[in-house]
PDB file of N, CA and C in Angstrom:
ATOM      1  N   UNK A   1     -21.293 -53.927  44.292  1.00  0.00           N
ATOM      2  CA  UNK A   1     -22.057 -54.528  43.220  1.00  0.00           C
ATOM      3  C   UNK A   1     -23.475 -54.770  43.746  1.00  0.00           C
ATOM      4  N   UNK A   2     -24.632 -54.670  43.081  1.00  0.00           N
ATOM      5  CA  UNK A   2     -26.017 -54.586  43.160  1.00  0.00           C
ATOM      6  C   UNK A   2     -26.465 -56.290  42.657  1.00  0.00           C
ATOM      7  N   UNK A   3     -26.003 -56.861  43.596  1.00  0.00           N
ATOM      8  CA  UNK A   3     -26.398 -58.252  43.112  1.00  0.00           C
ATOM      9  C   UNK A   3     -27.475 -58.983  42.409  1.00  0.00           C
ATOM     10  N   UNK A   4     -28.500 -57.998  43.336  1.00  0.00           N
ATOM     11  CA  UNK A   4     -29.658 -58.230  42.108  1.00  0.00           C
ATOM     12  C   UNK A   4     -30.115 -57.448  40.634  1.00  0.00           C
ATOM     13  N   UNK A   5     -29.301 -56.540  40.437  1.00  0.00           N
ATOM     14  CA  UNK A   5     -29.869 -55.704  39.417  1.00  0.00           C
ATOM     15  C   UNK A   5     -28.886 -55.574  38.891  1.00  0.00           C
ATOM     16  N   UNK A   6     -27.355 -55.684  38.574  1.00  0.00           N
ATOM     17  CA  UNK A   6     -26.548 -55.614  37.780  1.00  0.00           C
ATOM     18  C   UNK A   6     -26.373 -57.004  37.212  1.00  0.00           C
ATOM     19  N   UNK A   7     -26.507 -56.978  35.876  1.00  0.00           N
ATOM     20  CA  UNK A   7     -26.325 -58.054  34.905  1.00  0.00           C
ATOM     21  C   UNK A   7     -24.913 -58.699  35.026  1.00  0.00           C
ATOM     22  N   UNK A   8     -24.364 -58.268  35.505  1.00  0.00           N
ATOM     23  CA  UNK A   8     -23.248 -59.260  35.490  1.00  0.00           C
ATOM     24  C   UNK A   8     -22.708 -59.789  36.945  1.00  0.00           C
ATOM     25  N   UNK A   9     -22.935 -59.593  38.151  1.00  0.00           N
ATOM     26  CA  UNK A   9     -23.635 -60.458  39.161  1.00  0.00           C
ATOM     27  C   UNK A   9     -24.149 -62.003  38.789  1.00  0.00           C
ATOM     28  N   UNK A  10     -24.775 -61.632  37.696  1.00  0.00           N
ATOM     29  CA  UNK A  10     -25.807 -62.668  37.420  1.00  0.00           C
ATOM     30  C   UNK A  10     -24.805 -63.934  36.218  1.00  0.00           C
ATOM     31  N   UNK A  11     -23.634 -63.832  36.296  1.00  0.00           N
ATOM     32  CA  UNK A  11     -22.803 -64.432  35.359  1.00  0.00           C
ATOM     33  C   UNK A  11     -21.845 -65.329  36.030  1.00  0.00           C
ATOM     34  N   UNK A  12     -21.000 -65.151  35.504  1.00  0.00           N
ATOM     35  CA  UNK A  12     -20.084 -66.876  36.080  1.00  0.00           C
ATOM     36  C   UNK A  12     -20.547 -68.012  37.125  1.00  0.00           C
ATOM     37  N   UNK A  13     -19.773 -68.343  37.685  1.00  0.00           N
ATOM     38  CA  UNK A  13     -20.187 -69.907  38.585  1.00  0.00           C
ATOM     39  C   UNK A  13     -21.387 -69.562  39.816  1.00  0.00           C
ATOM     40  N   UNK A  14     -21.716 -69.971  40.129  1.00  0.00           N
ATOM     41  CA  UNK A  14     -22.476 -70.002  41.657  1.00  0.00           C
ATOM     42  C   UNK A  14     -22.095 -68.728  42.955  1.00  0.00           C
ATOM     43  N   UNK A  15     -22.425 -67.855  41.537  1.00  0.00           N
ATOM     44  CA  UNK A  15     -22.135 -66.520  42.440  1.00  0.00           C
ATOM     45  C   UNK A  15     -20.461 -65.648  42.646  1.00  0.00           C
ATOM     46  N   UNK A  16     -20.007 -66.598  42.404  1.00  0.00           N
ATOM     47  CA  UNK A  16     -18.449 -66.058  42.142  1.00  0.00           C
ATOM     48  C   UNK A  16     -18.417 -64.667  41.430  1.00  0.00           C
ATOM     49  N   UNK A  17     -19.387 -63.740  41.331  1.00  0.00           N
ATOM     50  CA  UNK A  17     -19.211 -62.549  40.428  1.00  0.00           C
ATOM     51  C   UNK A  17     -20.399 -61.820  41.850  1.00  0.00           C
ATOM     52  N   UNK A  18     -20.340 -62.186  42.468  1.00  0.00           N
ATOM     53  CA  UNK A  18     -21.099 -61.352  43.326  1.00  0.00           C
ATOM     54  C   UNK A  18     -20.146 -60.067  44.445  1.00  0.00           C
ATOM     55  N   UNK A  19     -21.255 -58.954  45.503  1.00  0.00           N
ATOM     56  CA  UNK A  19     -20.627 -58.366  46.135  1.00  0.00           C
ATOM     57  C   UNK A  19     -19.978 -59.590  47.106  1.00  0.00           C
ATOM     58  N   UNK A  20     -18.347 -58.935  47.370  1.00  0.00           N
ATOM     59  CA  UNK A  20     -17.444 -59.013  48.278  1.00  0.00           C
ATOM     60  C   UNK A  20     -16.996 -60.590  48.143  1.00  0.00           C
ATOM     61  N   UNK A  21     -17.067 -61.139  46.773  1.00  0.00           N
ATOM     62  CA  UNK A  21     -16.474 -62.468  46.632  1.00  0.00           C
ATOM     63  C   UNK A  21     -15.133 -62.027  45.360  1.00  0.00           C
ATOM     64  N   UNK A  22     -14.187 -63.339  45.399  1.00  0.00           N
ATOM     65  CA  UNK A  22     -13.183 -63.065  44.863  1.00  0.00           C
ATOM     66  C   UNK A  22     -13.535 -63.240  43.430  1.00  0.00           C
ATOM     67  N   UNK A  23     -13.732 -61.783  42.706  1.00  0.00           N
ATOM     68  CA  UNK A  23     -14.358 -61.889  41.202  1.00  0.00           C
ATOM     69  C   UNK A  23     -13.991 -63.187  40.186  1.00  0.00           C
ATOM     70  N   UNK A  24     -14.841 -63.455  39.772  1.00  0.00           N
ATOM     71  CA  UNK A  24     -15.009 -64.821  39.102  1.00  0.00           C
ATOM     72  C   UNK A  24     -13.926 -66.026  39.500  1.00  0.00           C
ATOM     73  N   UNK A  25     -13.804 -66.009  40.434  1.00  0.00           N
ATOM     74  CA  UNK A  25     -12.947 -67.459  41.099  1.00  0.00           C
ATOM     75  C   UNK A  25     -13.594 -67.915  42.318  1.00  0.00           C
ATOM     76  N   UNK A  26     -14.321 -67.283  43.252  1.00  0.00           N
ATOM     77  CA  UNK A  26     -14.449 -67.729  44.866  1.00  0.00           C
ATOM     78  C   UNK A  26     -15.734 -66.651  44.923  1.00  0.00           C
ATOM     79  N   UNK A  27     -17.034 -67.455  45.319  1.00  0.00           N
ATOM     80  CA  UNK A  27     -18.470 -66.754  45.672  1.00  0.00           C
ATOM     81  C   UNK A  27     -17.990 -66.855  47.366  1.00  0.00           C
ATOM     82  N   UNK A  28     -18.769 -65.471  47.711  1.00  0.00           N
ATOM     83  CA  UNK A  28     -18.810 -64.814  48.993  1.00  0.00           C
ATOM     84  C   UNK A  28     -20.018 -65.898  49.964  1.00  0.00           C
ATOM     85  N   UNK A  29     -19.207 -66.255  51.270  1.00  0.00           N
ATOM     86  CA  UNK A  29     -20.483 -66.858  52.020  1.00  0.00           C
ATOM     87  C   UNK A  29     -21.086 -65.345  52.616  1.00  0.00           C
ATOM     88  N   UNK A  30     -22.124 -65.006  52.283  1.00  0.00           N
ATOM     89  CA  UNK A  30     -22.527 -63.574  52.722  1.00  0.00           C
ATOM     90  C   UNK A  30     -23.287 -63.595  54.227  1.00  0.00           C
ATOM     91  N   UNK A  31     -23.048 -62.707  54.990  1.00  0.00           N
ATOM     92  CA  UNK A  31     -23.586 -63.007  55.746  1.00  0.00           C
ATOM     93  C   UNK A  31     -25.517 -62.350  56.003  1.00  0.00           C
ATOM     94  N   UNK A  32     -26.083 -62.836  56.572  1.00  0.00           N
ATOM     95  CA  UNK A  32     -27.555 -62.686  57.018  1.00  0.00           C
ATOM     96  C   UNK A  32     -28.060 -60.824  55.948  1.00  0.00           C
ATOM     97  N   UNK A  33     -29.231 -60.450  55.620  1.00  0.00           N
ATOM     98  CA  UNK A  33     -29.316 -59.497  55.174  1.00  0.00           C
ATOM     99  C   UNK A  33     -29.038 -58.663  55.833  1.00  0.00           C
ATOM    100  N   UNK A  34     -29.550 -58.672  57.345  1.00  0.00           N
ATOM    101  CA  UNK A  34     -29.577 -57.715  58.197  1.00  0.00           C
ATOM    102  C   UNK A  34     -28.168 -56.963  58.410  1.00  0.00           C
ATOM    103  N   UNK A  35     -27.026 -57.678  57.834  1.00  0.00           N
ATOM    104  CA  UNK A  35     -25.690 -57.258  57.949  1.00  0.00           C
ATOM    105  C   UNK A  35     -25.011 -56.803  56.912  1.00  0.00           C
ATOM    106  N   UNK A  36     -25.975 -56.632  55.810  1.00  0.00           N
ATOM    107  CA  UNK A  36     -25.275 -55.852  54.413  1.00  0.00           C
ATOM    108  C   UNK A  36     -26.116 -54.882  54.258  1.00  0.00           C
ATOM    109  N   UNK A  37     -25.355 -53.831  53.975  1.00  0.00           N
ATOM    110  CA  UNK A  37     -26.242 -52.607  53.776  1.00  0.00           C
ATOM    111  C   UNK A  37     -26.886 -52.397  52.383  1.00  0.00           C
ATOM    112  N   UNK A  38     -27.373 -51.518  52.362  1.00  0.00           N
ATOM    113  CA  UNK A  38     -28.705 -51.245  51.187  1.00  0.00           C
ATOM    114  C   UNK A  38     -27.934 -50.375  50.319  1.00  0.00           C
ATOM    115  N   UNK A  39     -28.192 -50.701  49.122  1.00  0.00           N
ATOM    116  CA  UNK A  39     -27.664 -49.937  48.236  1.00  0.00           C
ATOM    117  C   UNK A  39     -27.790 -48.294  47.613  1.00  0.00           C
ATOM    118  N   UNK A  40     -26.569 -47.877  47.870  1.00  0.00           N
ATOM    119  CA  UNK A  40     -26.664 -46.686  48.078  1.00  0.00           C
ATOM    120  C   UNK A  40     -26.023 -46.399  49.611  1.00  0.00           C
ATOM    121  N   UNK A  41     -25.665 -47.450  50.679  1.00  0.00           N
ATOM    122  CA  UNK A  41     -25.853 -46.800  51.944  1.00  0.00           C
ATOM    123  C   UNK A  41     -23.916 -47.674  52.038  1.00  0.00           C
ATOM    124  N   UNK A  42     -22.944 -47.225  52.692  1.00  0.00           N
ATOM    125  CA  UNK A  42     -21.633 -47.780  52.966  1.00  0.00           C
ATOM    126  C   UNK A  42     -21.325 -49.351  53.558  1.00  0.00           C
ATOM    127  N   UNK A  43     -20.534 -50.253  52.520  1.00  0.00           N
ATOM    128  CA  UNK A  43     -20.237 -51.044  53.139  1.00  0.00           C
ATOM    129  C   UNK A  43     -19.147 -50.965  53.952  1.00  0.00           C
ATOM    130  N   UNK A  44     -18.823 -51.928  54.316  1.00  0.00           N
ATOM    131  CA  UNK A  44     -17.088 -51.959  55.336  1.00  0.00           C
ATOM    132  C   UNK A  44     -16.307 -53.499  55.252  1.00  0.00           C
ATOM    133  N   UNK A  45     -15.418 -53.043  54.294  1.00  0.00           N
ATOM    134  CA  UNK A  45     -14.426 -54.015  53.464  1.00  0.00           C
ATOM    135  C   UNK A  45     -13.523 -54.190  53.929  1.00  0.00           C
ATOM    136  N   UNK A  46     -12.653 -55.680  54.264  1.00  0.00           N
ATOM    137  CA  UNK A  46     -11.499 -55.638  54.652  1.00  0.00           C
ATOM    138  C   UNK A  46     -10.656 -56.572  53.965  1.00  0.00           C
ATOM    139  N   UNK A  47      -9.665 -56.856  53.368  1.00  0.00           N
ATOM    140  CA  UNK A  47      -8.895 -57.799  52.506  1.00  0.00           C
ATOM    141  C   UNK A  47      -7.595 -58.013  53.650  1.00  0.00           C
ATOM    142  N   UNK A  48      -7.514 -59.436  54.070  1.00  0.00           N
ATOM    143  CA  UNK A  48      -5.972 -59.223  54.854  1.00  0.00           C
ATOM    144  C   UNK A  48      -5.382 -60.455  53.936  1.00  0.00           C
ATOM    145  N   UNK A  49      -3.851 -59.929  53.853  1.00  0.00           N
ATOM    146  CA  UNK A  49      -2.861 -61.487  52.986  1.00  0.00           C
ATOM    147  C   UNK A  49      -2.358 -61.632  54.191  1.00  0.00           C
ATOM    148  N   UNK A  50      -1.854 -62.603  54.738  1.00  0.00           N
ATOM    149  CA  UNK A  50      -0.768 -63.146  55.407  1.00  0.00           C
ATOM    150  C   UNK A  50       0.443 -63.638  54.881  1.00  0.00           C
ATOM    151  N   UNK A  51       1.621 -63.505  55.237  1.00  0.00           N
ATOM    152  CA  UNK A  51       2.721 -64.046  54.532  1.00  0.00           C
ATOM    153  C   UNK A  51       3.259 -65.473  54.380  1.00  0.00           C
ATOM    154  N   UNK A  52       1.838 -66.695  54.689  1.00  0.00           N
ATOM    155  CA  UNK A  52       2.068 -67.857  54.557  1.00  0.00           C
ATOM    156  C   UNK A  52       1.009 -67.659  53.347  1.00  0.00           C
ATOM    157  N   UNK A  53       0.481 -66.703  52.620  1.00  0.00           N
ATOM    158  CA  UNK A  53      -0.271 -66.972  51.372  1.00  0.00           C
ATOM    159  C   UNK A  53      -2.219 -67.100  51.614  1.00  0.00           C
ATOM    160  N   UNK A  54      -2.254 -67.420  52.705  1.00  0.00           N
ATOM    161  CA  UNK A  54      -3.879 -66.920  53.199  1.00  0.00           C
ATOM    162  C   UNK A  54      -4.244 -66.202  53.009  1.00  0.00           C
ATOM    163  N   UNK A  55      -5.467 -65.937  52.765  1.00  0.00           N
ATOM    164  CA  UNK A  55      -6.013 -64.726  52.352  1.00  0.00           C
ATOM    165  C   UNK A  55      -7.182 -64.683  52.573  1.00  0.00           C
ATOM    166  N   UNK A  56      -8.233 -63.339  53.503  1.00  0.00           N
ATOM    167  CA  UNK A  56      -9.294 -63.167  53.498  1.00  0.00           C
ATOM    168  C   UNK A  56     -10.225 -62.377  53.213  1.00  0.00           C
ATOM    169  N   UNK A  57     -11.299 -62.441  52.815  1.00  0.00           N
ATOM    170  CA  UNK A  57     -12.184 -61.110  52.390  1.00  0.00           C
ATOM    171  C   UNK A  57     -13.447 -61.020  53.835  1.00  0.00           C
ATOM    172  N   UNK A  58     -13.340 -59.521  54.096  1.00  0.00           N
ATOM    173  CA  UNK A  58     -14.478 -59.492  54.855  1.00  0.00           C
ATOM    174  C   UNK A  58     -15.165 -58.248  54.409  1.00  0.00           C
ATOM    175  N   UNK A  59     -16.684 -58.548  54.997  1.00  0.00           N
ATOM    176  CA  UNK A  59     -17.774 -57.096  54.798  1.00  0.00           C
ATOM    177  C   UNK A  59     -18.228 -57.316  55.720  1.00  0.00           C
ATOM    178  N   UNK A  60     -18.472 -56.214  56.094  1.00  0.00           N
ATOM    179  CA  UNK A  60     -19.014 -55.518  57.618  1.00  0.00           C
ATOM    180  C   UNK A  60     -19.112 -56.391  58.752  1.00  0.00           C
ATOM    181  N   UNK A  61     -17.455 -57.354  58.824  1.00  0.00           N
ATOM    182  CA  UNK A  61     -17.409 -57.833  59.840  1.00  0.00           C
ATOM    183  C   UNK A  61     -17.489 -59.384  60.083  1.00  0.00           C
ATOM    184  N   UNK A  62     -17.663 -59.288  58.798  1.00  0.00           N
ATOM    185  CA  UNK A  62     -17.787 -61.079  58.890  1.00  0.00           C
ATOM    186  C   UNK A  62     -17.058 -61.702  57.393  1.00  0.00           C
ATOM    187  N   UNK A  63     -16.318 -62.498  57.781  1.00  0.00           N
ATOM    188  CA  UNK A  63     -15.169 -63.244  57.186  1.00  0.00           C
ATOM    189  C   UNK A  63     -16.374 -63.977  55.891  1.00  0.00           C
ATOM    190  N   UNK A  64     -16.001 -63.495  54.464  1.00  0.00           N
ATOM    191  CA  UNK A  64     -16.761 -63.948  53.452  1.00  0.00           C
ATOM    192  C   UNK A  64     -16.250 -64.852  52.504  1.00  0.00           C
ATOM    193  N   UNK A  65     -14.999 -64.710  52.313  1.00  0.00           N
ATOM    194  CA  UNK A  65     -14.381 -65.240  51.518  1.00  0.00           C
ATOM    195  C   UNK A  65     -12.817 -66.021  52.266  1.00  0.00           C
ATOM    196  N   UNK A  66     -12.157 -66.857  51.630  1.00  0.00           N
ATOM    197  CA  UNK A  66     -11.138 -67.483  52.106  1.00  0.00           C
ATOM    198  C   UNK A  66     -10.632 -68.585  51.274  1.00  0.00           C
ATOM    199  N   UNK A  67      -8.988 -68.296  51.345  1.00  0.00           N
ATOM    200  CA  UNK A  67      -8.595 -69.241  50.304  1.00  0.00           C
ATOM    201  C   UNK A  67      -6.592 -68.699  50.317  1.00  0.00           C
ATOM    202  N   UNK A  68      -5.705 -69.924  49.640  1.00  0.00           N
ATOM    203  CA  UNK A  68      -4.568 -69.600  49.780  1.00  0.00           C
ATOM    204  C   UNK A  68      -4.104 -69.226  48.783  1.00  0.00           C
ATOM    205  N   UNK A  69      -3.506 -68.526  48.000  1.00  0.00           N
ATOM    206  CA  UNK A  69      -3.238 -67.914  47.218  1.00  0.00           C
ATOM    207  C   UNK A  69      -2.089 -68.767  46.435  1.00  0.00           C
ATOM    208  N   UNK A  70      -1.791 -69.526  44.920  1.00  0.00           N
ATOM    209  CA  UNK A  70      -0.825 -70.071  45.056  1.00  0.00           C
ATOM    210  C   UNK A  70      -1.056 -71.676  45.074  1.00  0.00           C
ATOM    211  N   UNK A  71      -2.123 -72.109  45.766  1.00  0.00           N
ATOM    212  CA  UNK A  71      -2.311 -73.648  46.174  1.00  0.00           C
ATOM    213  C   UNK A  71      -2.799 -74.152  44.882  1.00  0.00           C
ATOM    214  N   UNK A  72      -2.831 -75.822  44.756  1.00  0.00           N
ATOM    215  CA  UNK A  72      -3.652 -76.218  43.217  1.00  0.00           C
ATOM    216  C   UNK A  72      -4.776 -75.819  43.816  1.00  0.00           C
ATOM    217  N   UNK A  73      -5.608 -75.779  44.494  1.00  0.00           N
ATOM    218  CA  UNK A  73      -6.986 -75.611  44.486  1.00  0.00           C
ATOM    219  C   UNK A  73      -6.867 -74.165  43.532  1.00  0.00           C
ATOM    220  N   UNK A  74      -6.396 -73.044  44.146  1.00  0.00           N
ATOM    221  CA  UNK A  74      -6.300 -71.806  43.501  1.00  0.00           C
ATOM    222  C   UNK A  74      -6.018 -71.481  42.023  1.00  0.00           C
ATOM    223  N   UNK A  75      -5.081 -72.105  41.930  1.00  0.00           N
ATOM    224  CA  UNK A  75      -4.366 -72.377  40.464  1.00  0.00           C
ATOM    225  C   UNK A  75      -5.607 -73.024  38.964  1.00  0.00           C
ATOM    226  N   UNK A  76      -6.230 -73.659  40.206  1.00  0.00           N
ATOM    227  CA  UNK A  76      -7.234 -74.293  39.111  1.00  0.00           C
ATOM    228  C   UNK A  76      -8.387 -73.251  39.161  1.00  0.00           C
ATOM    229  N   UNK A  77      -9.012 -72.818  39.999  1.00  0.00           N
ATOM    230  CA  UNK A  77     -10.177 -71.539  39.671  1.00  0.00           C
ATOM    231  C   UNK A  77      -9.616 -70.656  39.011  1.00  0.00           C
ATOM    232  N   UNK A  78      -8.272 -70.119  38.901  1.00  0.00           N
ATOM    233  CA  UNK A  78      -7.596 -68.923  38.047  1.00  0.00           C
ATOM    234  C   UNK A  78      -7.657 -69.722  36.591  1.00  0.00           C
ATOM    235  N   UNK A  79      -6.970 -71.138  36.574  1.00  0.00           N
ATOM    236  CA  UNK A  79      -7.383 -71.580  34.856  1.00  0.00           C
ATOM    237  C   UNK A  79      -8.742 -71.732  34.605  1.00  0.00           C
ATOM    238  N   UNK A  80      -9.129 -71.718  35.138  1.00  0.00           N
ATOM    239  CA  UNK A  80     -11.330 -72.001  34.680  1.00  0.00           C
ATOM    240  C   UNK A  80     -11.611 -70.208  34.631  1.00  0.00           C
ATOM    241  N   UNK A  81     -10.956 -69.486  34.843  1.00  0.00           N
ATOM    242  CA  UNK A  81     -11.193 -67.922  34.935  1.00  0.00           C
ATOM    243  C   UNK A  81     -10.871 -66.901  34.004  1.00  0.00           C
ATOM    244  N   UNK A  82     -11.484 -65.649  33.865  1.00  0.00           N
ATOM    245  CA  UNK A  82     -11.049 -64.947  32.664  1.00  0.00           C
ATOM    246  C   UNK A  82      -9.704 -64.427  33.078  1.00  0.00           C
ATOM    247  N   UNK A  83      -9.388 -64.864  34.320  1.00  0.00           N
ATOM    248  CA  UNK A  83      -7.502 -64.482  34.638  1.00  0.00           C
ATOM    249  C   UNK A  83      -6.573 -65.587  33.703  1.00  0.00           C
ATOM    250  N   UNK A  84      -6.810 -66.702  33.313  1.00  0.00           N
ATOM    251  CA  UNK A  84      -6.212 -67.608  32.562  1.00  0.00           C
ATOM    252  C   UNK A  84      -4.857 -67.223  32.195  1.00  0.00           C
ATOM    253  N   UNK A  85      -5.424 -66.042  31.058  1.00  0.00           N
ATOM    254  CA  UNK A  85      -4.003 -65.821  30.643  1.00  0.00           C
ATOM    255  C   UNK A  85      -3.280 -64.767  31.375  1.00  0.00           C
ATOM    256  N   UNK A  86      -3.561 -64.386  32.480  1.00  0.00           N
ATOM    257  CA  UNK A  86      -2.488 -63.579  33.408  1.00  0.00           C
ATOM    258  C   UNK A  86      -1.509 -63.865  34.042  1.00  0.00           C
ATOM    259  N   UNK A  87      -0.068 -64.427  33.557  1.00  0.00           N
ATOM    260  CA  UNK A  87       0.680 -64.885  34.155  1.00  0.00           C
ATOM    261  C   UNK A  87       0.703 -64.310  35.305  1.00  0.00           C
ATOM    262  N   UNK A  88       0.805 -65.135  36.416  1.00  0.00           N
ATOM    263  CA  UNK A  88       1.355 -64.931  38.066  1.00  0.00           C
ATOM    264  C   UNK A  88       0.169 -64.083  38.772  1.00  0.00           C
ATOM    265  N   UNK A  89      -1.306 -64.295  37.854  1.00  0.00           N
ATOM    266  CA  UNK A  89      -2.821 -63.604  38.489  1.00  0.00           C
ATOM    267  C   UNK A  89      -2.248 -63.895  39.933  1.00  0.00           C
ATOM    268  N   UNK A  90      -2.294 -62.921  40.902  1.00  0.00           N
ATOM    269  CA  UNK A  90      -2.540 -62.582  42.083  1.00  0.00           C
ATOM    270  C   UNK A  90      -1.650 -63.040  43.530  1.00  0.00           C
ATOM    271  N   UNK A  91      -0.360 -63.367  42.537  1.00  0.00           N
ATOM    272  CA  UNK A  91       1.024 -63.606  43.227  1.00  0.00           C
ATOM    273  C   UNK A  91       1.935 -62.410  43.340  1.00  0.00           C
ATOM    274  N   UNK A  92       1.651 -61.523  43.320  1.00  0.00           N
ATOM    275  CA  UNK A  92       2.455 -60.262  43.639  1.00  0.00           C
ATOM    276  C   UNK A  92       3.067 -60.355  44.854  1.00  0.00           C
ATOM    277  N   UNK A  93       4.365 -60.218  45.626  1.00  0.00           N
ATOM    278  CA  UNK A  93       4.529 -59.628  46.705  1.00  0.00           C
ATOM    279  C   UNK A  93       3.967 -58.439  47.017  1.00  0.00           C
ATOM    280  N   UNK A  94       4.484 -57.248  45.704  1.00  0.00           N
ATOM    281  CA  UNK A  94       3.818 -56.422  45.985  1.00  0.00           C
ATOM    282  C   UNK A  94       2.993 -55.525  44.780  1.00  0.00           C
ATOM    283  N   UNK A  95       2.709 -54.439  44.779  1.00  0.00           N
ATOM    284  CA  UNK A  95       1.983 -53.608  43.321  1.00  0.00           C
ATOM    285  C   UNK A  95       1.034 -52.794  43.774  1.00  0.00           C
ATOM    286  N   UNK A  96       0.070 -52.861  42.371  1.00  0.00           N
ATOM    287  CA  UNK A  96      -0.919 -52.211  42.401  1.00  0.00           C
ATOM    288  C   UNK A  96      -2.058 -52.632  43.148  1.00  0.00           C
ATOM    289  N   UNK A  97      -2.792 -51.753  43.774  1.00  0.00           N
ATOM    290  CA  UNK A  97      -4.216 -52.312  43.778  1.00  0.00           C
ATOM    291  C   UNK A  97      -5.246 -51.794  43.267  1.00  0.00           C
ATOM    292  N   UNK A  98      -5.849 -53.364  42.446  1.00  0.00           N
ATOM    293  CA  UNK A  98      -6.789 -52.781  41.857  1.00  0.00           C
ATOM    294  C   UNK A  98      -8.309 -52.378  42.394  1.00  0.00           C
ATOM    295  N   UNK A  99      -8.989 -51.836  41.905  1.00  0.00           N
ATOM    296  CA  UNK A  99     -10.548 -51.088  42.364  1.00  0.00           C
ATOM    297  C   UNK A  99     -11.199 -51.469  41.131  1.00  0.00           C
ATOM    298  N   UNK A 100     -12.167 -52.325  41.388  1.00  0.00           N
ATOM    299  CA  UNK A 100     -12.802 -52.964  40.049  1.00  0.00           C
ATOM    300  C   UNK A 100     -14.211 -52.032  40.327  1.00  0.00           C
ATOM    301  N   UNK A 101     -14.463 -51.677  38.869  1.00  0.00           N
ATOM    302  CA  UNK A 101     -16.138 -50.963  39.273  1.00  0.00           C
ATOM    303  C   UNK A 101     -16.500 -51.689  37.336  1.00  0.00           C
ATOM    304  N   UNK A 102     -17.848 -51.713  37.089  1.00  0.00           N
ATOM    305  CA  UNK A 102     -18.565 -52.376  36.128  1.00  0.00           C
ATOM    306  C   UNK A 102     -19.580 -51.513  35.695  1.00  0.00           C
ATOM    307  N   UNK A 103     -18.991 -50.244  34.841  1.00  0.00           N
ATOM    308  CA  UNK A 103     -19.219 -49.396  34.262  1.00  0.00           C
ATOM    309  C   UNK A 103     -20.418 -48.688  34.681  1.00  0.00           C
ATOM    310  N   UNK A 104     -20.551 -48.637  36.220  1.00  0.00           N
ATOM    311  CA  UNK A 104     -21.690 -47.951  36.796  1.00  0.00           C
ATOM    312  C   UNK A 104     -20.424 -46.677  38.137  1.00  0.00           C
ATOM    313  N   UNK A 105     -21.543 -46.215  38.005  1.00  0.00           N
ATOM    314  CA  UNK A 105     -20.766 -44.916  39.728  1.00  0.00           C
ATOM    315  C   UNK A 105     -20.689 -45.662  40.554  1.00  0.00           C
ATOM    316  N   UNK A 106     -18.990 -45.505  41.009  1.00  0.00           N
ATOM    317  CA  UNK A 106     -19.077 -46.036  42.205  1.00  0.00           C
ATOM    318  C   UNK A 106     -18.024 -45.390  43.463  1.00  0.00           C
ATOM    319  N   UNK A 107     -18.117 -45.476  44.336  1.00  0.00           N
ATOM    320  CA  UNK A 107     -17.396 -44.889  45.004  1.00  0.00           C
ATOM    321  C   UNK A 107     -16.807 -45.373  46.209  1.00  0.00           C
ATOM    322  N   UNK A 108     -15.385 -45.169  46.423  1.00  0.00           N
ATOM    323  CA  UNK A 108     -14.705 -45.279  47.947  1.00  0.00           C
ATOM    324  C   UNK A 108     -14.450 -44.377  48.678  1.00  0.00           C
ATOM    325  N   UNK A 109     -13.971 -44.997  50.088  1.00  0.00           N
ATOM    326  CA  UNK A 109     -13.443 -44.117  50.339  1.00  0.00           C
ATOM    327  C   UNK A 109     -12.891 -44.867  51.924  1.00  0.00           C
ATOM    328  N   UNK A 110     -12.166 -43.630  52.499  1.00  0.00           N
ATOM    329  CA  UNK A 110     -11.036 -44.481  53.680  1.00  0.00           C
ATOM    330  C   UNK A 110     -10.376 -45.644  53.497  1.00  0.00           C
ATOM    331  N   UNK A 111      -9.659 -45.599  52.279  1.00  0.00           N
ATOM    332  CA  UNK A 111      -8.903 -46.795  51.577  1.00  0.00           C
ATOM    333  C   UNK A 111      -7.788 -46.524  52.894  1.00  0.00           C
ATOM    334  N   UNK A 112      -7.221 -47.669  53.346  1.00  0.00           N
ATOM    335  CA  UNK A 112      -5.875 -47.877  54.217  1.00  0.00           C
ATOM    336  C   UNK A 112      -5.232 -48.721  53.604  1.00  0.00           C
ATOM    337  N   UNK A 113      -4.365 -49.026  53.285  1.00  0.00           N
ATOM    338  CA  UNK A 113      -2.797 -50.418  53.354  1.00  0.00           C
ATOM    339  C   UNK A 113      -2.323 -49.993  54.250  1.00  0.00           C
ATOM    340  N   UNK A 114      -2.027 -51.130  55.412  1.00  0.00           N
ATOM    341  CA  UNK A 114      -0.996 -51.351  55.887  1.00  0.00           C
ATOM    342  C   UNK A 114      -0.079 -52.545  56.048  1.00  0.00           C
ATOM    343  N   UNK A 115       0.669 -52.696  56.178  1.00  0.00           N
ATOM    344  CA  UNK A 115       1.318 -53.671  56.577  1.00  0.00           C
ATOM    345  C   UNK A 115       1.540 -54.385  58.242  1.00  0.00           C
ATOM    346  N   UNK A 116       1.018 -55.404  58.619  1.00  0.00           N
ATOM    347  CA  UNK A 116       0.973 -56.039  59.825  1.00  0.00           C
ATOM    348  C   UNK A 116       2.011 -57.044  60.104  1.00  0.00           C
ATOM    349  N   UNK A 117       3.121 -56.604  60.711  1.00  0.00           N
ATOM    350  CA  UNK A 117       4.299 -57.171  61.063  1.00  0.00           C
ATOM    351  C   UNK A 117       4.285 -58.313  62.266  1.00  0.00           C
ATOM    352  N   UNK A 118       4.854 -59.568  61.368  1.00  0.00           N
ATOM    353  CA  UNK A 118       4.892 -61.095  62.329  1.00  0.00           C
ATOM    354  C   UNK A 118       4.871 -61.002  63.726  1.00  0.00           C
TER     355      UNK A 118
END
């Protein structure tokens, strides 16, 4: 996401709709400019769950996001959220994953899942 130039960046809470934060529930502590790349040029994304319900988001190396999946704190940003009416938003053991893009080109690539055993 083009934080400054895509209009919807510029929407929900205190950034909670920005790159590499948990879309409209949890804004990204981003780190320094010098460590996000320029648009147009590859970031490097990492999402890990743990099986006590933790959960983290990182870009290029630095831990951005964080939060337990499940907890009232959580429960309450999902009801203040356009997930509201998604029963069981983001309690999956397991499924799909989704790839959110906001009707512009976008592209991945070297997607991995794995699973990291206790």
């Amino acid at each position: 996401m083009d934080d400054e130039r895509h209009p919807d960046a510029k929407k929900g809470i205190d950034g909670n709709r920005t790159l590499s934060g948990l879309y409209d529930l949890i804004a990204p502590v981003k780190p320094e400019p010098r460590h996000q790349s320029k648009i147009g040029e590859w970031n490097h994304g990492k999402n890990v769950v743990y099986a006590d319900n933790r959960a983290e988001h990182w870009l290029n190396g630095f831990k951005v996001v964080s939060y337990i999946r499940g907890c009232e704190d959580f429960q309450k940003l999902v009801a203040g959220s356009k997930y509201a009416r998604s029963a069981g938003f983001a309690m999956a053991e397991s499924g799909p994953l989704l790839l959110q893009a906001h009707g512009d080109a976008v592209y991945f690539t070297n997607i991995k899942i794995r699973e990291i055993k206790p």
